[in-house]
Protein backbone atom coordinates (compact mmCIF):
# COMPACT_ATOMS: atom_id res chain seq x y z
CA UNK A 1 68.29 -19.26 40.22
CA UNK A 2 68.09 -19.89 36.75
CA UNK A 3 71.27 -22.30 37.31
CA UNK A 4 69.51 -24.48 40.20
CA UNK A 5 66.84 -24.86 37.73
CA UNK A 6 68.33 -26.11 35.20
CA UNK A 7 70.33 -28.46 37.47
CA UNK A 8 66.86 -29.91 39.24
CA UNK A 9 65.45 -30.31 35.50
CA UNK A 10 68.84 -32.31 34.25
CA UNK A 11 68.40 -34.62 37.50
CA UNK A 12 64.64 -34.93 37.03
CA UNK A 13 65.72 -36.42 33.62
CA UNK A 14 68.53 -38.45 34.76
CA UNK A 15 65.69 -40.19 37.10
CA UNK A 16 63.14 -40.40 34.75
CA UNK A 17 65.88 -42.02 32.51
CA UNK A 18 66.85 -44.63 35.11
CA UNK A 19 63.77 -45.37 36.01
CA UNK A 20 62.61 -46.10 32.89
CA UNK A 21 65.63 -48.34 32.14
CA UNK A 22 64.77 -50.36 35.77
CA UNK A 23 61.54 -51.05 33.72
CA UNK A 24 62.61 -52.02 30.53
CA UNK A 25 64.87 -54.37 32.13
CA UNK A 26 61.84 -55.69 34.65
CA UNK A 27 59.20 -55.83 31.98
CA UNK A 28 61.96 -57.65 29.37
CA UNK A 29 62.49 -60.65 31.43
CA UNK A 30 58.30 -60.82 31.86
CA UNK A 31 57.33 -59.86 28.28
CA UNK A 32 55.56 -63.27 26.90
CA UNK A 33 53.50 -63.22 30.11
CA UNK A 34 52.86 -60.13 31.07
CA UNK A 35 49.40 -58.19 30.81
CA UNK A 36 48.92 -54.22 30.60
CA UNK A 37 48.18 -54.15 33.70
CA UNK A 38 50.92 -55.71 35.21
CA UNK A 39 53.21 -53.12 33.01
CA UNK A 40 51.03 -50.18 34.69
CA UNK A 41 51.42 -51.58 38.04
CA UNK A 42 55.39 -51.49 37.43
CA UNK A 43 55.62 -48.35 36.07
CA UNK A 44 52.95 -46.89 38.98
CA UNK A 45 55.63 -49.21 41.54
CA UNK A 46 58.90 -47.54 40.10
CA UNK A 47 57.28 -44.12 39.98
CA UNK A 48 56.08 -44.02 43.72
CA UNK A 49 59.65 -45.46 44.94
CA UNK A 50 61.18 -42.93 43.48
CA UNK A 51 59.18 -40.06 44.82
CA UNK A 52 59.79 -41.64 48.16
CA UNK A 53 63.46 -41.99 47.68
CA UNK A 54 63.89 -37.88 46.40
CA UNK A 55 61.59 -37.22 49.62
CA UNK A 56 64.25 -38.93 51.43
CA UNK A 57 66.47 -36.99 50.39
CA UNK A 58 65.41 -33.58 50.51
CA UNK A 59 64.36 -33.99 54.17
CA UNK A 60 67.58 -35.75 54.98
CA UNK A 61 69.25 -32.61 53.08
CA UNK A 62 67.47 -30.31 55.51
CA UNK A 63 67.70 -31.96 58.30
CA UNK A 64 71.73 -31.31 57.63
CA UNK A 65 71.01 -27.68 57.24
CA UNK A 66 69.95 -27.77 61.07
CA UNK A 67 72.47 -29.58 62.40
CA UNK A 68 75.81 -28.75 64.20
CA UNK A 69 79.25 -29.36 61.79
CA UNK A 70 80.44 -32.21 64.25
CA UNK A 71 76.68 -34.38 63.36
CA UNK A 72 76.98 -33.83 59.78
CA UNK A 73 79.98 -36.26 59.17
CA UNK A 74 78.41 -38.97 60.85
CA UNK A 75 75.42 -38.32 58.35
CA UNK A 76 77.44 -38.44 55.54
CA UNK A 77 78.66 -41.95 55.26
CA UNK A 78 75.48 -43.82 56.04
């Protein structure tokens, strides 16, 4: 248990981490005209898509759990 954990935490931070570089890299090309609120709106923007996306994919990843071995190839490469 410990182990899944610890592996959940390390891909919480590998998100955060990507996520934050998306914004740097957004914000950078903005930075002489951009007000704090525009940065807040980003970062509020990148944080919601991500949520969404890790949704995604923990319903897609149990929605796999239910299905039959011959559906779950299919699955796999789209």
């Amino acid at each position: 248990m410990f182990g899944q954990n610890l592996e959940q935490s390390i891909y919480d931070a590998q998100q955060s981490i990507q996520v934050l570089q998306t914004l740097k890299d957004n914000i950078q090309a903005y930075q002489d005209v951009l007000r704090v609120e525009d940065v807040l709106s980003l970062i509020d923007q990148q944080i919601h898509d991500t949520n969404r996306r890790k949704r995604a994919l923990l319903l897609a990843k149990k929605l796999d759990m239910h299905l039959p071995d011959t559906a779950k190839a299919p699955l796999t490469n789209t």
